[in-house]
Protein backbone atom coordinates (compact mmCIF):
# COMPACT_ATOMS: atom_id res chain seq x y z
CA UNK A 1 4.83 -11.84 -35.56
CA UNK A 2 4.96 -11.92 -31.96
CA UNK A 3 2.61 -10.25 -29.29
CA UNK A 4 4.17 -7.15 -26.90
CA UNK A 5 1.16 -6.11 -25.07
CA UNK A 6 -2.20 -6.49 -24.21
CA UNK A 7 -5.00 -4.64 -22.20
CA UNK A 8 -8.70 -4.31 -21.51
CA UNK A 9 -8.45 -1.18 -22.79
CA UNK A 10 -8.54 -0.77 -26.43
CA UNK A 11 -7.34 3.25 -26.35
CA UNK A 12 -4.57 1.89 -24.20
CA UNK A 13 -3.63 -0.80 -27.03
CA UNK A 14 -3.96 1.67 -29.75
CA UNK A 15 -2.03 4.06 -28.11
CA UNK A 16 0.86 1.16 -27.73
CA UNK A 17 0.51 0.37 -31.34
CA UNK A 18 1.06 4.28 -32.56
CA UNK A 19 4.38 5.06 -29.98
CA UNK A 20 6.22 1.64 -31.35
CA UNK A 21 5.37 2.95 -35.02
CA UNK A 22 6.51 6.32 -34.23
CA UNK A 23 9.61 4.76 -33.36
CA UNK A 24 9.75 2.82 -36.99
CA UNK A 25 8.56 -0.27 -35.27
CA UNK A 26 5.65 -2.64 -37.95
CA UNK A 27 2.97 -3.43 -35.40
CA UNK A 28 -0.55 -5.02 -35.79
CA UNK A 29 -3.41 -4.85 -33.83
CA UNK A 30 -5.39 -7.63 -32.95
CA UNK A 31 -9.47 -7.96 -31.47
CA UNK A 32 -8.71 -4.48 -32.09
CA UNK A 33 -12.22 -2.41 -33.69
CA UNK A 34 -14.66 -3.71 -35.55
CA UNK A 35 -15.37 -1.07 -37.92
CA UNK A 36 -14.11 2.30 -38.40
CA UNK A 37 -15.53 4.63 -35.81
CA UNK A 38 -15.83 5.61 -32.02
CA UNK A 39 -17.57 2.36 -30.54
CA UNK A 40 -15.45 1.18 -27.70
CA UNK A 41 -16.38 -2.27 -26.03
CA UNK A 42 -16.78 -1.92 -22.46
CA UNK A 43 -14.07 -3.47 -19.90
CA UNK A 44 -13.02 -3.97 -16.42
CA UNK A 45 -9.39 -4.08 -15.00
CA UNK A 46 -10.99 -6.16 -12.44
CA UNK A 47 -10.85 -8.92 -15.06
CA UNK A 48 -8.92 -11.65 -16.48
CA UNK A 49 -6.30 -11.08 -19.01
CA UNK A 50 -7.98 -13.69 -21.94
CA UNK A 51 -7.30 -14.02 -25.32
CA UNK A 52 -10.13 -11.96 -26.62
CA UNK A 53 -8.49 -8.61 -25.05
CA UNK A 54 -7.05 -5.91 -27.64
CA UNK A 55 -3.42 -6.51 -28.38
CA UNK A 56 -0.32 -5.43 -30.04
CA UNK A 57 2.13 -7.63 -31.82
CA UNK A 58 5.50 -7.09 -33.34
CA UNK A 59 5.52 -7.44 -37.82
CA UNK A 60 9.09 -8.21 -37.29
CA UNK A 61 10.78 -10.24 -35.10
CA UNK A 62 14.24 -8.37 -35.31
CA UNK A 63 12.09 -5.31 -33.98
CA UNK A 64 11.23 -7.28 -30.48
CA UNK A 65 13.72 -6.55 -28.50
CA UNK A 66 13.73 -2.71 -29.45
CA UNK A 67 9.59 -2.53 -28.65
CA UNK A 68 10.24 -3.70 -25.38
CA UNK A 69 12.84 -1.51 -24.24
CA UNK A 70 10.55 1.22 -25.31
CA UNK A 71 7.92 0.21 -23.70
CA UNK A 72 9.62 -0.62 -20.30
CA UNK A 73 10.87 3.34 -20.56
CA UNK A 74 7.45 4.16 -20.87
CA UNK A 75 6.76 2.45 -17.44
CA UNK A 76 3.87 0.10 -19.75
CA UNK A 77 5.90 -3.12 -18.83
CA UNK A 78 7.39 -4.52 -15.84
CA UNK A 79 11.51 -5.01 -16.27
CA UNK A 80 11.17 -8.94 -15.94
CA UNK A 81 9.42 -11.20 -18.60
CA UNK A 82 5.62 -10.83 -19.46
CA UNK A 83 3.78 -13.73 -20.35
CA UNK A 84 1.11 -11.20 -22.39
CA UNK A 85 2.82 -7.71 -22.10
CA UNK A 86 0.49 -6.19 -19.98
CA UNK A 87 1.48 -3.30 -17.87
CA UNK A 88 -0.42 -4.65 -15.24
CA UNK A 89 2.11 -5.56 -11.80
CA UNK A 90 2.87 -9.17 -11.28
CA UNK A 91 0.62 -9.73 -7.89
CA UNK A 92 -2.53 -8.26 -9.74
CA UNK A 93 -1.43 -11.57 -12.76
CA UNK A 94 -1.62 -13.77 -9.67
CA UNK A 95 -4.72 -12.33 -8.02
CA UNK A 96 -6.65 -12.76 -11.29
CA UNK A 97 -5.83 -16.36 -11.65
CA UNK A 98 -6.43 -17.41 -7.87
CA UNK A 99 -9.55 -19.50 -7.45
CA UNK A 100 -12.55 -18.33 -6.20
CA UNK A 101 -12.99 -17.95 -2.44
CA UNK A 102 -14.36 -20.98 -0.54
CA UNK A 103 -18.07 -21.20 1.10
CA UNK A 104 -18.35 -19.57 4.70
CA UNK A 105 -17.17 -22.06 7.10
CA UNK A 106 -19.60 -24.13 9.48
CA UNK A 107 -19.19 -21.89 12.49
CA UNK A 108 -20.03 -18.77 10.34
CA UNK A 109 -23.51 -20.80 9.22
CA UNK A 110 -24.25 -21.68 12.87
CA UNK A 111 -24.10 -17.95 13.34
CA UNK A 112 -26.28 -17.03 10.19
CA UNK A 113 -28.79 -19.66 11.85
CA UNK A 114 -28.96 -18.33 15.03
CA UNK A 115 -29.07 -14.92 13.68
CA UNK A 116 -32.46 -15.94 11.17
CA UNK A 117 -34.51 -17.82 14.66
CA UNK A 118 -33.80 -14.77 16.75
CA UNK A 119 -35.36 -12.56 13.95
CA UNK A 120 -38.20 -15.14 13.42
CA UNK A 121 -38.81 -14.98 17.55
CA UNK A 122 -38.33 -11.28 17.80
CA UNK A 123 -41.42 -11.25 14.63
CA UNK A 124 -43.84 -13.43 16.37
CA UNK A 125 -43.45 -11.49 19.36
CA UNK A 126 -44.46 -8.59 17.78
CA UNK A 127 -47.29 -10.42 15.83
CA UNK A 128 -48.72 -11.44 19.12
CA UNK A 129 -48.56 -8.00 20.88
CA UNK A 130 -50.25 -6.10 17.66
CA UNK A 131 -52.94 -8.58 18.27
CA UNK A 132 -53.84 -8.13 21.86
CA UNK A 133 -54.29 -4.06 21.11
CA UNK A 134 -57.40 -2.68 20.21
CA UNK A 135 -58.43 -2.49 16.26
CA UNK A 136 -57.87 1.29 15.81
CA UNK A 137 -59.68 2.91 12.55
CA UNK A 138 -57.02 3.25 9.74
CA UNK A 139 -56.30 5.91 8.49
CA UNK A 140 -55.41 6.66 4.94
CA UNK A 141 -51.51 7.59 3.96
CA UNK A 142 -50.48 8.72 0.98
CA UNK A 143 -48.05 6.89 -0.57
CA UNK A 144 -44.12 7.68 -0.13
CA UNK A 145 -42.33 9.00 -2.67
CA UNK A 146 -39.50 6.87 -4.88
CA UNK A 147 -36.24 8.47 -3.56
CA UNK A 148 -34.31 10.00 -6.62
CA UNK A 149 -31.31 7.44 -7.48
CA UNK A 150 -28.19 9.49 -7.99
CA UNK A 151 -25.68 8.09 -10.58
CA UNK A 152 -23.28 5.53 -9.51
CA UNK A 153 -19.76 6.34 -11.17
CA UNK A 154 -16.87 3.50 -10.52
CA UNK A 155 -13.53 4.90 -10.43
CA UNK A 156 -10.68 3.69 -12.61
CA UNK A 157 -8.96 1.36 -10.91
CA UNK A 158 -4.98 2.16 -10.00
CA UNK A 159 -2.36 0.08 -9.59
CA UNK A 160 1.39 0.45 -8.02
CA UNK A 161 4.28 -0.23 -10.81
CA UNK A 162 7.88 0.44 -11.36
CA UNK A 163 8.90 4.02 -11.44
CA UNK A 164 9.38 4.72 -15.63
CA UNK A 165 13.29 5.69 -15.45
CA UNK A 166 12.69 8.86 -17.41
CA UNK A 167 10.05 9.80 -15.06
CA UNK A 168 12.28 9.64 -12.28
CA UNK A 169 14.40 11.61 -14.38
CA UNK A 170 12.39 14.49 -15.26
CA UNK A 171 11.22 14.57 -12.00
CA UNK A 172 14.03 14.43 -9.93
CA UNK A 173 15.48 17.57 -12.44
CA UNK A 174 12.13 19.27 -11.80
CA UNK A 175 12.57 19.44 -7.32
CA UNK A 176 17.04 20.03 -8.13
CA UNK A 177 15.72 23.44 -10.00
CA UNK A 178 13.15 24.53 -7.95
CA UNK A 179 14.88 23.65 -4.36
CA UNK A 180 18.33 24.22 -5.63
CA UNK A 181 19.64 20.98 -4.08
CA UNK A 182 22.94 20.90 -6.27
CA UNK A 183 25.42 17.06 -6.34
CA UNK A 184 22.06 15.21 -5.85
CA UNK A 185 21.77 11.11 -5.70
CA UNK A 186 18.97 9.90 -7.22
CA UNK A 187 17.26 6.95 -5.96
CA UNK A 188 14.14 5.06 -8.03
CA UNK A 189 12.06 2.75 -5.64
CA UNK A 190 14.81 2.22 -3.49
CA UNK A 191 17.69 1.41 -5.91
CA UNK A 192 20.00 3.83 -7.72
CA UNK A 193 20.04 4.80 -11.09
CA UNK A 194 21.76 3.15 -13.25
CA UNK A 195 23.96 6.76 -14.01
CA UNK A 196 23.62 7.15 -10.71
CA UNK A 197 25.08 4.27 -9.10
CA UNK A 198 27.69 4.51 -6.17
CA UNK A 199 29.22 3.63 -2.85
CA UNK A 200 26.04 4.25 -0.32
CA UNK A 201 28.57 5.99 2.11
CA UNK A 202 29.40 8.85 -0.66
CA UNK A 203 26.10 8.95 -1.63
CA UNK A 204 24.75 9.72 2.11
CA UNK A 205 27.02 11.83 3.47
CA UNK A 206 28.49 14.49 0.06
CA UNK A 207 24.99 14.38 -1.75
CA UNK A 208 21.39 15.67 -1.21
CA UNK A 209 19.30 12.11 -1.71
CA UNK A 210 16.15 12.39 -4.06
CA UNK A 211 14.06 9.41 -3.71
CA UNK A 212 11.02 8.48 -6.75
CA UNK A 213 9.25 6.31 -5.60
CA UNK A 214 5.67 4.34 -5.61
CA UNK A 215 4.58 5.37 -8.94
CA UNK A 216 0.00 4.36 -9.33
CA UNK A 217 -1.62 5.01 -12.67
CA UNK A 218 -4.22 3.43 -14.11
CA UNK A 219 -2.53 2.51 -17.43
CA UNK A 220 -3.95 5.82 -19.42
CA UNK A 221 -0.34 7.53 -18.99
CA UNK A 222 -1.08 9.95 -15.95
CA UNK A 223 -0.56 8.97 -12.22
CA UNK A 224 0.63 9.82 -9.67
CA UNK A 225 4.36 9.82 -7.86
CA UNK A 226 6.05 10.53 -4.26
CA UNK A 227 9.38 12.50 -3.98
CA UNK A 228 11.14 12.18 -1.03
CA UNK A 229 14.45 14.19 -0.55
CA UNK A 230 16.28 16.35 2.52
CA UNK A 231 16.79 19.83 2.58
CA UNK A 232 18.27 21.26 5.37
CA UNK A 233 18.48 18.13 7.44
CA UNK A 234 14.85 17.51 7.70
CA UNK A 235 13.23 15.13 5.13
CA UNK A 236 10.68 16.79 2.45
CA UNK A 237 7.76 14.23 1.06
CA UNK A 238 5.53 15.45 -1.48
CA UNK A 239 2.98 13.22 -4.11
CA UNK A 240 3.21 14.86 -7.96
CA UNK A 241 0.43 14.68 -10.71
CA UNK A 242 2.44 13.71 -14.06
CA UNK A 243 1.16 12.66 -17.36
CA UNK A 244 3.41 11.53 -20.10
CA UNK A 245 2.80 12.60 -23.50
CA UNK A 246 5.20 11.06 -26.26
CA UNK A 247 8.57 10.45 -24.53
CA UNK A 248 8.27 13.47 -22.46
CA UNK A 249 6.81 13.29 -19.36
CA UNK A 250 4.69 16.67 -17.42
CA UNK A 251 5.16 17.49 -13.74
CA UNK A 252 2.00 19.35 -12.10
CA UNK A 253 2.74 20.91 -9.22
């Protein structure tokens, strides 16, 4: 067996593990659930890939090759080689294994210093005047109130990948039909497709140019994309909501 992706996020892995056997592809699933029910362990994408996250791994090792060029359609893994077969970008791989910042430098602890006697002057100070006024009668307060704490939510965090080709596809379909911009070349983060592909000067000049480009999701399989194409001269930019579901992907307006 060999491993084809991993993630934090054991719906994600799941999910992985029933598209490749859709396809007819043996998979297993390993530090997947415990038992047989709804308990999910909880997870950051702030963290680490280790070897104790959910993953998927090919039965077969004829299948391989097929799983990956599934999942790189899917936009779930980059188009170069993955150490682990997460869909997580190359810089965020590097980021997680950087070490950990270094202690402030000496100029910032002269400040942090300087800051604490200047608080400890400005107290005495004030210690000194409260004792040279009169002793006043207290009087009683009642005491304040606990402010209500409101929930804190943390958002999912997104990350920038590779445009999925048959995202850029559907899309660039979708804004041909409803901007009737007929003989269009369509470009995917700045390189043409791979049907597409042609002399730049024909390309410019005979045909509209739709652009797909800087594709963020957060690995559940919605996101969101930016469509950049000419109409009339004048350049038209506009972000999309999709979601893919299967193969297919959905365009929300």
């Amino acid at each position: 067996m060999r491993q084809i992706f991993t993630s934090a996020r054991l719906e994600t892995v799941e999910g992985v593990a029933k598209l490749l056997q859709d396809a007819g592809i043996a998979t297993r699933i390993r530090n997947g659930r415990s038992y047989k029910g709804s308990y999910s362990r909880g997870f950051s994408y702030r963290d680490a890939p280790s070897a104790s996250q959910p993953s998927v791994w090919v039965v077969h090792s004829d299948d391989y090759a097929n799983a990956r060029q599934l999942l790189r359609e899917a936009g779930l893994l980059e188009p170069g080689p993955q150490s682990l077969g997460s869909f997580a970008t190359a810089g965020y791989a590097a980021a997680a294994g950087q070490a950990p910042a270094k202690k402030a430098s000496t100029p910032a602890r002269i400040r942090a210093v300087l800051l604490v006697g200047i608080g400890a002057v400005l107290l005495m100070s004030a210690f000194w005047q409260q004792q040279k006024k009169p002793a006043m009668t207290p009087t009683p307060r009642s005491a304040p109130q606990p402010a209500a704490r409101s929930p804190i939510t943390e958002s999912a965090a997104t990350y920038i990948v590779e445009t999925p080709p048959a995202l850029a596809r559907t899309l660039a379909a979708h804004i041909t039909a409803k901007h009737g911009l007929e003989n269009a070349c369509l470009l995917r983060d700045g390189q043409p497709m791979n049907d597409e592909a042609m002399p730049a000067p024909t390309c410019d000049q005979n045909r509209h140019l739709i652009h797909i480009r800087d594709y963020r999701t957060d690995g559940s399989g919605s996101g969101e994309v930016e469509a950049i194409w000419q109409r009339d001269g004048k350049p038209q930019h506009t972000r999309y909501r999709v979601r893919r579901e299967g193969y297919d992907w959905q365009i929300a307006d």
